[in-house]
Protein backbone atom coordinates (compact mmCIF):
# COMPACT_ATOMS: atom_id res chain seq x y z
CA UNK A 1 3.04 19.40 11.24
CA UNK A 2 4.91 18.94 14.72
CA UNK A 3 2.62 17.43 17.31
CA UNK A 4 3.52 16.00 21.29
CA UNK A 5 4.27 12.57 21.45
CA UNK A 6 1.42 10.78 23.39
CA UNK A 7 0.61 7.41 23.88
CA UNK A 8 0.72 4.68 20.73
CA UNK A 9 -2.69 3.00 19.74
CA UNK A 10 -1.17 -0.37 21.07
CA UNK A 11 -0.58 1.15 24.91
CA UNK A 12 -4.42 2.67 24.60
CA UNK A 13 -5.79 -0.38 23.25
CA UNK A 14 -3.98 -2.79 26.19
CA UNK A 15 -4.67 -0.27 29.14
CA UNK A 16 -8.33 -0.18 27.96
CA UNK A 17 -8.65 -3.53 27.82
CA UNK A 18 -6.55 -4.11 31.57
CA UNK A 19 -9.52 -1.16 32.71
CA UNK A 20 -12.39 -2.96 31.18
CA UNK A 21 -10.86 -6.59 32.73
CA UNK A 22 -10.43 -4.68 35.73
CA UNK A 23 -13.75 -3.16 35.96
CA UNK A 24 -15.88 -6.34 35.37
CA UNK A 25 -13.68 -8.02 37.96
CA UNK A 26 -14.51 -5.09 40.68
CA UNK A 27 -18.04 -5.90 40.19
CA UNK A 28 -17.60 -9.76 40.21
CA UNK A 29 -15.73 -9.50 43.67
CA UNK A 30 -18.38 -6.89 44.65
CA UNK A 31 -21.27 -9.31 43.83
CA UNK A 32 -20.22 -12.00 45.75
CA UNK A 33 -18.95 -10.09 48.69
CA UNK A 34 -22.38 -8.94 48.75
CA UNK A 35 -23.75 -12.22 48.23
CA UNK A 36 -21.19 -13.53 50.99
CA UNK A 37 -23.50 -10.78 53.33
CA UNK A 38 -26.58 -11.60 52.59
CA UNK A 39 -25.47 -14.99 53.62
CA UNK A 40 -24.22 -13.91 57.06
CA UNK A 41 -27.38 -12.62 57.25
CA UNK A 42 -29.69 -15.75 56.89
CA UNK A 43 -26.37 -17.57 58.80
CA UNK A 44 -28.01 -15.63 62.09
CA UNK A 45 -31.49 -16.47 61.35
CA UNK A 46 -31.25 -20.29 61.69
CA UNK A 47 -28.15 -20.60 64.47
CA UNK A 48 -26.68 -18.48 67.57
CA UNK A 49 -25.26 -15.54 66.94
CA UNK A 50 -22.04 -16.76 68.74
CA UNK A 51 -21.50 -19.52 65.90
CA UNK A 52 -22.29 -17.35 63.09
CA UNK A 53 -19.61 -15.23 61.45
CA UNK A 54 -19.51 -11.46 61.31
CA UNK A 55 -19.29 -9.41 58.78
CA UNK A 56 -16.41 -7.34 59.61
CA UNK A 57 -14.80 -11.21 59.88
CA UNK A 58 -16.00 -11.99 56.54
CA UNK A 59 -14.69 -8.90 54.77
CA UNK A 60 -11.42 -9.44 56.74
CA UNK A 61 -10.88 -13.27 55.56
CA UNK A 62 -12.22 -12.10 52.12
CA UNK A 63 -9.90 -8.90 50.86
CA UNK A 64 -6.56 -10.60 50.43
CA UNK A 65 -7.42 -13.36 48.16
CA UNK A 66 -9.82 -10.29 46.20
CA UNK A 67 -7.23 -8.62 46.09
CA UNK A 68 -4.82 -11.45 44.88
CA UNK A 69 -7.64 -11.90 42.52
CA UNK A 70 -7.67 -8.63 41.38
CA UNK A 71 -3.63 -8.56 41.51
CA UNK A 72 -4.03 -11.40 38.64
CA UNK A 73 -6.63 -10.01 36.57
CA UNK A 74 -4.30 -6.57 35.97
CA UNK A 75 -1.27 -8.27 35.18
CA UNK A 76 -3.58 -10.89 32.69
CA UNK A 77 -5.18 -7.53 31.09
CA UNK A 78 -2.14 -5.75 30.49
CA UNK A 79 -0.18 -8.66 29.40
CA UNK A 80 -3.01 -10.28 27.00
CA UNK A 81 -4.46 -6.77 26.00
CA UNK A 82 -0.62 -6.22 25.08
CA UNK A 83 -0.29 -9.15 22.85
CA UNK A 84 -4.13 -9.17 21.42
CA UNK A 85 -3.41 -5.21 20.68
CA UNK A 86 -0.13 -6.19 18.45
CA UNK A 87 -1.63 -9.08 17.04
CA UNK A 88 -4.83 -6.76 15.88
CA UNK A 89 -2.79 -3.74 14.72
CA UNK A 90 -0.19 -6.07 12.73
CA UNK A 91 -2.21 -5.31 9.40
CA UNK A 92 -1.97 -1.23 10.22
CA UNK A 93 1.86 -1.65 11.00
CA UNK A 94 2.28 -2.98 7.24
CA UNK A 95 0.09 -0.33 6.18
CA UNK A 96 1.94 2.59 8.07
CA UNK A 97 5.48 1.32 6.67
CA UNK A 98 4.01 0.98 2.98
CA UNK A 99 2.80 4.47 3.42
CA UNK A 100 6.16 5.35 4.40
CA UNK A 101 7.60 3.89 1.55
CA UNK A 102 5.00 5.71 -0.83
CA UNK A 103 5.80 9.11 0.72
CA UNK A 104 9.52 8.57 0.16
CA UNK A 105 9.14 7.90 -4.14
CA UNK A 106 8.70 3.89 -3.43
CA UNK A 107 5.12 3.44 -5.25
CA UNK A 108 6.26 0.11 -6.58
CA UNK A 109 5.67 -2.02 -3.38
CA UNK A 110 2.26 -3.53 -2.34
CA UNK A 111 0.78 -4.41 1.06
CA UNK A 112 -0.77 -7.56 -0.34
CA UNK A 113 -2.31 -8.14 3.15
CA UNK A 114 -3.71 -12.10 3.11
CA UNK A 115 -6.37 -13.36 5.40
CA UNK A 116 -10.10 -13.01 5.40
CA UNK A 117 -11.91 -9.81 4.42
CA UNK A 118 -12.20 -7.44 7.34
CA UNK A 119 -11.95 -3.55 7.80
CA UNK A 120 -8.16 -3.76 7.64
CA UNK A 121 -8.07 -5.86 4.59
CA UNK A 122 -10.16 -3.50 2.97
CA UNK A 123 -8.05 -0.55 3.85
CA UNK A 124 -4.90 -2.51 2.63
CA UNK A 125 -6.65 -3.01 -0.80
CA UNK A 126 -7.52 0.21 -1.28
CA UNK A 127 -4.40 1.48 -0.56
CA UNK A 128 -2.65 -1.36 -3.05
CA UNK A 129 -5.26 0.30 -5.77
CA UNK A 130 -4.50 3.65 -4.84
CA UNK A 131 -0.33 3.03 -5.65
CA UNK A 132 -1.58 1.38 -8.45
CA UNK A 133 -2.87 4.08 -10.03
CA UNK A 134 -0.63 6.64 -8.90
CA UNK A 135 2.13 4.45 -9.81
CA UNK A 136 0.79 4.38 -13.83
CA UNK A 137 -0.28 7.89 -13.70
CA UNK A 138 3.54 8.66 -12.77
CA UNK A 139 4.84 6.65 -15.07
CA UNK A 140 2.83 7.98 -17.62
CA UNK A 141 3.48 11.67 -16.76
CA UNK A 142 7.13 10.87 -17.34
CA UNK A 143 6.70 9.71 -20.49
CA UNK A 144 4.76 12.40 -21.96
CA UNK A 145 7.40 14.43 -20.35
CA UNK A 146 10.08 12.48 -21.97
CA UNK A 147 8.26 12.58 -25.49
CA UNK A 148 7.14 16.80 -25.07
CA UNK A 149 11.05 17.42 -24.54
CA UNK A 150 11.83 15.40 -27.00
CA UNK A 151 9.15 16.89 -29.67
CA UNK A 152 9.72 20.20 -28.94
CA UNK A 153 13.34 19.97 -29.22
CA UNK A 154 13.03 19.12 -32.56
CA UNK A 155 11.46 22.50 -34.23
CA UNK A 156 13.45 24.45 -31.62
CA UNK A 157 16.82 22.56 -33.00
CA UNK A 158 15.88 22.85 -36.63
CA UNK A 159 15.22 26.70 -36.01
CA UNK A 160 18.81 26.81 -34.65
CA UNK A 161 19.90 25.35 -37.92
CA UNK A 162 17.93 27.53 -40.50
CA UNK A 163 19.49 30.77 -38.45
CA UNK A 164 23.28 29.14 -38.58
CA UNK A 165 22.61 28.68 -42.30
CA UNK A 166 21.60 32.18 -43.05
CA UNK A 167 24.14 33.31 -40.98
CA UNK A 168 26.97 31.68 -42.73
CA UNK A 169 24.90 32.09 -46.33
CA UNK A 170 23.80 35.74 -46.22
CA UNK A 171 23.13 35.56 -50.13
CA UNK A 172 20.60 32.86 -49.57
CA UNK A 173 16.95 33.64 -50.55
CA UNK A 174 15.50 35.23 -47.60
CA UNK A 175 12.18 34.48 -48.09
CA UNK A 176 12.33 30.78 -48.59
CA UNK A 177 14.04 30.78 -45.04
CA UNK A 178 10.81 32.77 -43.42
CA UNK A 179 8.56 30.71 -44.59
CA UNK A 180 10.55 27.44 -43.28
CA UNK A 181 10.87 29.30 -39.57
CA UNK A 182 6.83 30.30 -40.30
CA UNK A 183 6.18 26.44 -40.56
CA UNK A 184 8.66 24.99 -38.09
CA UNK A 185 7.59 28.01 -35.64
CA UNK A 186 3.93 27.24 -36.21
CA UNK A 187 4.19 23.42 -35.57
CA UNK A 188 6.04 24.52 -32.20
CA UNK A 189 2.88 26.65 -31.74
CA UNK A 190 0.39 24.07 -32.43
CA UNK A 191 2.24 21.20 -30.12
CA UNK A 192 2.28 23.69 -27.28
CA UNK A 193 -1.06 24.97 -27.60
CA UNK A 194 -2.16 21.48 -27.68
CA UNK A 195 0.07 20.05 -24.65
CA UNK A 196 -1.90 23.09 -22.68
CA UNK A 197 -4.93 21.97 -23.95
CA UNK A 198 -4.30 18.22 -22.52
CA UNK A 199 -3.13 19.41 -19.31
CA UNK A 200 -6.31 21.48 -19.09
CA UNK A 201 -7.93 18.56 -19.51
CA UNK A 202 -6.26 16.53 -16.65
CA UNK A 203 -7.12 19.18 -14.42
CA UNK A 204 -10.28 18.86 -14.60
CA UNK A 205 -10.57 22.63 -14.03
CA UNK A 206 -13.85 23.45 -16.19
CA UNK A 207 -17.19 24.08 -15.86
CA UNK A 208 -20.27 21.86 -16.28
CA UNK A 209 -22.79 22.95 -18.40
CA UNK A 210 -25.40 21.11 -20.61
CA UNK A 211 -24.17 20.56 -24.24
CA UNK A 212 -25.74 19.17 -27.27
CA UNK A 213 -22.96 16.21 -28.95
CA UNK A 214 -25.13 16.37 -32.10
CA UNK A 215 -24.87 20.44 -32.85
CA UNK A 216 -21.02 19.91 -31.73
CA UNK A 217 -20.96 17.52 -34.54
CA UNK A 218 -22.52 19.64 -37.08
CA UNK A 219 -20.17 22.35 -35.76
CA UNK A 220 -16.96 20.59 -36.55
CA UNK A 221 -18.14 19.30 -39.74
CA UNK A 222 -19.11 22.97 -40.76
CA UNK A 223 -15.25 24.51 -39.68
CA UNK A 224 -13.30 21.37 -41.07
CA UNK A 225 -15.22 20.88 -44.42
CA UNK A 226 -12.32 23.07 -46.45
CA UNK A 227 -10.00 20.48 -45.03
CA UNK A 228 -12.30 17.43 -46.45
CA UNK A 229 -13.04 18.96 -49.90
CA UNK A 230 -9.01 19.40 -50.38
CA UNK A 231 -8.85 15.95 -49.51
CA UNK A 232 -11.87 14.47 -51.46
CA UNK A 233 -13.63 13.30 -48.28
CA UNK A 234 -17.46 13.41 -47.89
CA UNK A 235 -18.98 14.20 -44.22
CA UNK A 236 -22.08 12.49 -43.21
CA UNK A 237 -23.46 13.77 -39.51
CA UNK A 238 -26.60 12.33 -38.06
CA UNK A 239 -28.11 11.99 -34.67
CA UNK A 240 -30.89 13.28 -32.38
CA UNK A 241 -30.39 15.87 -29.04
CA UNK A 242 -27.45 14.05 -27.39
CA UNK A 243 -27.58 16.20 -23.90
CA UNK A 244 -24.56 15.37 -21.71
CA UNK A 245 -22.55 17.93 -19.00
CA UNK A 246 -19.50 19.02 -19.57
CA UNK A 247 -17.05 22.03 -21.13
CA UNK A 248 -18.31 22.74 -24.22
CA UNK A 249 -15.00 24.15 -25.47
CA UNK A 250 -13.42 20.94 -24.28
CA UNK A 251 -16.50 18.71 -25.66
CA UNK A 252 -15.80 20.21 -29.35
CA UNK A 253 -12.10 20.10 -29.68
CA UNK A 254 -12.56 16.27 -28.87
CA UNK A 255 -15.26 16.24 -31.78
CA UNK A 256 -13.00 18.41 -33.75
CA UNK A 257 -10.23 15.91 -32.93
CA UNK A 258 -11.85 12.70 -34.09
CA UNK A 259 -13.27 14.75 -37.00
CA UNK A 260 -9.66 15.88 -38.39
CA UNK A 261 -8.06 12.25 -37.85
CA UNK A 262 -11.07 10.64 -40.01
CA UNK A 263 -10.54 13.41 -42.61
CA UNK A 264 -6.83 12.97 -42.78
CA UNK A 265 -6.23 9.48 -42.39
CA UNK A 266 -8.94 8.34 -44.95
CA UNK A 267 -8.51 7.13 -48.33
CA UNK A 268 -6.83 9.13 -50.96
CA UNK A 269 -9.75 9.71 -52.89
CA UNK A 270 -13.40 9.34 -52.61
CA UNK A 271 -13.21 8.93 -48.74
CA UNK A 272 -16.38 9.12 -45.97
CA UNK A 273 -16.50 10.13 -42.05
CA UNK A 274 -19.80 9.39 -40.41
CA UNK A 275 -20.19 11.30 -37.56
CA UNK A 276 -22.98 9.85 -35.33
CA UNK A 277 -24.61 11.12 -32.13
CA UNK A 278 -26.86 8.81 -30.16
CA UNK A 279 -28.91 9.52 -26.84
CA UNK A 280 -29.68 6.81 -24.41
CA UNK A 281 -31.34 6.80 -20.83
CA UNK A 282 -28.06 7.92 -18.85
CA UNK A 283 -25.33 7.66 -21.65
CA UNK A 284 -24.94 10.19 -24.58
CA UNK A 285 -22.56 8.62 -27.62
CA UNK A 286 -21.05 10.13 -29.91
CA UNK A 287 -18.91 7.38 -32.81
CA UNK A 288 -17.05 8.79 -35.63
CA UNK A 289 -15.98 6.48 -38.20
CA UNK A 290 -14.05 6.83 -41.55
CA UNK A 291 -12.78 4.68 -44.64
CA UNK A 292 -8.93 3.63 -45.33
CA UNK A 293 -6.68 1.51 -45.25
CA UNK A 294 -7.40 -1.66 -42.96
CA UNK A 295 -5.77 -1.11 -39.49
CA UNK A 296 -4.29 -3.54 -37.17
CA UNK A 297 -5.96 -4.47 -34.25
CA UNK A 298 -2.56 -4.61 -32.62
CA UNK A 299 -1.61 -1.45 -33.13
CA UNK A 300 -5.01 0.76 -32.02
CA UNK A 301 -4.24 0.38 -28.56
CA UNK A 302 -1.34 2.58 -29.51
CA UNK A 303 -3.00 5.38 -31.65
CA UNK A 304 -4.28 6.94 -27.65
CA UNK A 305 -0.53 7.56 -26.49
CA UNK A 306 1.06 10.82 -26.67
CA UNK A 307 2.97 11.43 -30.02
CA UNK A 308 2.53 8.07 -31.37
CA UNK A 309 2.17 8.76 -35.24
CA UNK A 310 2.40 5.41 -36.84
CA UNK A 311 3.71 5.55 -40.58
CA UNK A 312 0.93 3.48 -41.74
CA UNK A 313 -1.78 5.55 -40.92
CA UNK A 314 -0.38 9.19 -41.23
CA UNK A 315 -1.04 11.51 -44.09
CA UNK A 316 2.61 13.70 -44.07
CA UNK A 317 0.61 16.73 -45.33
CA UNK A 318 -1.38 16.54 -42.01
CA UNK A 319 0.92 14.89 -39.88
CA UNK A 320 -0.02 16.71 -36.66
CA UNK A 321 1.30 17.06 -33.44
CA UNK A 322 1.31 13.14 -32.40
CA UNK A 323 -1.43 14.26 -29.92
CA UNK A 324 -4.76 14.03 -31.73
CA UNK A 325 -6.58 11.31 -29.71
CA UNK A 326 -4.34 11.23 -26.50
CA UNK A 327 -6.47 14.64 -26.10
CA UNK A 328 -10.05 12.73 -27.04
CA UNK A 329 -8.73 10.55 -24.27
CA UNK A 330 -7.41 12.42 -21.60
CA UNK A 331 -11.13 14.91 -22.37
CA UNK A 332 -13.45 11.51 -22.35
CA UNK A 333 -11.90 10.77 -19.15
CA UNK A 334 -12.28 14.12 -17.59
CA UNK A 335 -15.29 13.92 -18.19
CA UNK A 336 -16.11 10.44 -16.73
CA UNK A 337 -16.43 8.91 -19.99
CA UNK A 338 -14.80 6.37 -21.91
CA UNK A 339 -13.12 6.13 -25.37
CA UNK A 340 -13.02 3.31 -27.66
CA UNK A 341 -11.57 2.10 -30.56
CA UNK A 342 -12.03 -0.80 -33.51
CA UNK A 343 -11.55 -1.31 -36.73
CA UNK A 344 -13.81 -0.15 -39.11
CA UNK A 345 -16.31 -2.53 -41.15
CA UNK A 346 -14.43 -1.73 -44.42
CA UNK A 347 -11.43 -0.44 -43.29
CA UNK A 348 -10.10 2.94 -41.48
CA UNK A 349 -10.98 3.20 -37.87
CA UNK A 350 -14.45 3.49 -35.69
CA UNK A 351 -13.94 5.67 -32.61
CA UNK A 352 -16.78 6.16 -30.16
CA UNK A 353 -16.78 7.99 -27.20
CA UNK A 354 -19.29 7.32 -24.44
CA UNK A 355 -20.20 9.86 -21.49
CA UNK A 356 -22.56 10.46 -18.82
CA UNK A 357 -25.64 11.52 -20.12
CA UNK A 358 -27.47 15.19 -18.79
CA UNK A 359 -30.69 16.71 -19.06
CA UNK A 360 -31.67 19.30 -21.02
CA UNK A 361 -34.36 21.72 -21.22
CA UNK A 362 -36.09 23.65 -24.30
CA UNK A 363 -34.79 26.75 -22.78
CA UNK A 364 -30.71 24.99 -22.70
CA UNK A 365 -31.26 23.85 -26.29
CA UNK A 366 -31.82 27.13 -27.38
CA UNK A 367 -28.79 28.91 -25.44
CA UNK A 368 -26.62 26.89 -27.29
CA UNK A 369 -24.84 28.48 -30.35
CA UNK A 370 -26.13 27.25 -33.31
C-alpha cells in the first residue's frame, strides 16, 4: 500500500512537546504581565501619579526580555522534546527493524529489549513470542514437507519399477504385479488422504458442534473390532456423557487413531485397549491405553512427529502411514486441547487427550448418531 510521506512520530512528538512548552510559557508571561498591572494599579493608589509607572511603560520595558524568554523556551522544547522523543521511541526503532527482518525470511533474531516492564517492553515480548512460534511452526512445516516428498516418493518410485519390470518381462504373471501396484497404489492413497486430513486439521476450518467422546469411543471400537479379533486384542470402553465442541468427523478419526495404534502395537497375543471417557467441570478426557512391550520414555516424545515409525513398536502388517498420532496431535490442538503421552502401568503406551469441555442438552444427546 503506497501512502504520502508525512511527518515521523519523533518530529510530532518534539513539536508537541515545543507547543505544549510554549503554551504554558504564554500563560506564565501572561500571568505576571497581568500581575505586573494590577501592580501599577495599587502603585497609583499610595504615590503621585507622576512617580508611578504606566502601563504602556511597563509593557514596553517588559516584551523584549518575554520575548527572549519565550525565544529560549522554543529552542529548549524543540531541542529537549527532540532528544526525549528519540530516547522514548529507541525501543520501537528495534522493534520496526526486527519487523523488517521478519518480513524479509529472518525469523531467527530477537528484540530481547532489557529494562523495566513498560508498554514497549511488553510489545517487544510479544513480538519475541510471536517469531518464536512462527519460527517452529516454519520449521516444522518444512519438515513434514521434507518427510511427505520423501514418503510419497517411495510408492510412486516402486510403481515405476514394477511397470519397467513388466515391461522388460512380458511373460511375468500379470496378476501378481496388480496386486503389488493395488497395495503400493493404496498406501499412496492412504498417506495422501491422511496428509489432507492433517492439513484440515491445521486449518482449523470446521464446525463446532456438541459431541459425545464416550459414543465416539463405542463407535470406533464397533468399526475396528475385525481388526482386534485378527489380532487377538480385547476392547474394553467405559465412560459417562463426555460433552465437548468440536468436528465430530475430526473428533472420531482422532479416537479411531489412538484406537488402531493400541490395536496394532499391542502384544502378539492376548492383548487389551481400554478406552476411557471422563467428564469434568470444563474439561472432557478421553485416555486410551493398551498392553505391549515396555516403551522408552525417551523415545514417546517422538511417536507425535510426522512419519516417525520406530522399529520397536511397529507391527509390519499394520505399519501405517507414519502419521497416526501426528494427526491426534495436530486435531487435539485444533481443537484447543492437549495430548499426552506415558508409559503404560504394564507396558504399551497410555495416551490421553484433554479438551475443552461443552454443554449438552437431552435434545443434542439424542441428535447424535448412535
Amino acid at each position: 500500500m503506497i501512502r504520502e510521506p508525512g511527518m515521523s512520530v519523533r518530529l510530532k512528538l518534539t513539536l508537541s512537546y515545543a507547543g505544549f512548552l510554549m503554551l504554558a510559557g504564554t500563560l506564565l508571561l501572561g500571568a505576571v504581565g497581568l500581575f505586573l498591572l494590577n501592580y501599577q494599579d495599587r502603585a497609583l493608589e499610595v504615590m503621585p501619579v507622576v512617580m508611578a509607572p504606566s502601563g504602556r511603560d511597563l509593557i514596553k520595558d517588559f516584551a523584549p526580555d518575554a520575548a527572549v524568554v519565550m525565544l529560549l523556551l522554543l529552542v529548549f522544547g524543540l531541542l529537549g522534546g527532540w532528544v526525549l522523543a528519540g530516547r522514548m521511541l529507541a525501543p520501537l526503532t528495534r522493534i520496526t527493524a526486527a519487523t523488517r527482518r521478519a518480513s524479509t525470511g529472518s525469523l531467527a533474531h530477537r528484540i530481547e529489549l532489557e529494562g523495566r516492564d513498560d508498554e514497549f517492553r511488553e510489545l517487544a515480548d510479544s513480538f519475541d513470542a510471536m517469531l518464536a512460534r512462527l519460527d517452529a511452526h516454519v520449521a516444522e512445516q518444512r519438515r513434514f514437507a521434507a518427510n511427505a516428498s520423501h514418503e510419497l516418493r517411495t510408492p510412486l518410485a516402486i510403481t515405476q519399477s514394477l511397470l519397467e519390470v513388466a515391461r522388460n518381462d512380458p511373460d511375468r504373471d500379470v496378476g501378481e504385479l496388480h496386486e503389488r501396484l493395488r497395495v503400493v497404489n493404496g498406501r499412496a492413497i492412504e498417506l495422501t488422504e491422511a496428509l489432507l486430513l492433517l492439513s484440515r486439521a491445521d486449518q482449523r476450518s470446521f464446525t463446532r458442534e456438541p459431541v459425545d467422546l464416550s459414543l465416539l469411543a463405542e463407535e470406533a471400537a464397533e468399526t475396528l473390532l475385525p481388526l482386534a479379533e485378527k489380532h487377538g486384542v480385547v476392547i474394553e470402553t467405559s465412560g459417562d456423557i463426555t460433552a465437548v465442541r468440536g468436528s465430530r468427523a475430526l473428533l472420531l478419526q482422532l479416537t479411531t487413531n489412538l484406537l488402531h495404534n493400541a490395536i496394532v502395537h499391542n502384544l502378539p497375543e492376548g492383548g487389551t485397549v481400554q478406552l476411557r471417557a471422563v467428564s469434568s467441570a470444563r474439561t472432557g478426557t478421553l485416555t486410551v491405553e493398551n498392553t505391549g512391550e515396555e516403551v522408552n520414555p525417551e523415545r514417546i516424545w517422538t511417536f507425535t512427529e510426522p512419519f516417525q515409525r520406530g522399529t520397536e513398536r511397529i507391527r509390519r502388517d499394520h505399519a501405517g502411514v507414519g502419521l497416526g498420532l501426528a494427526i491426534v496431535k495436530s486435531i487435539a490442538q485444533a481443537h484447543d486441547g492437549s495430548l499426552s503421552l506415558a508409559p503404560g502401568v504394564a507396558g504399551g503406551l497410555r495416551v490421553t487427550v484433554r479438551l475443552p469441555g461443552g454443554s449438552m442438552s437431552l435434545g443434542d444427546r439424542q441428535d447424535l448418531p448412535s
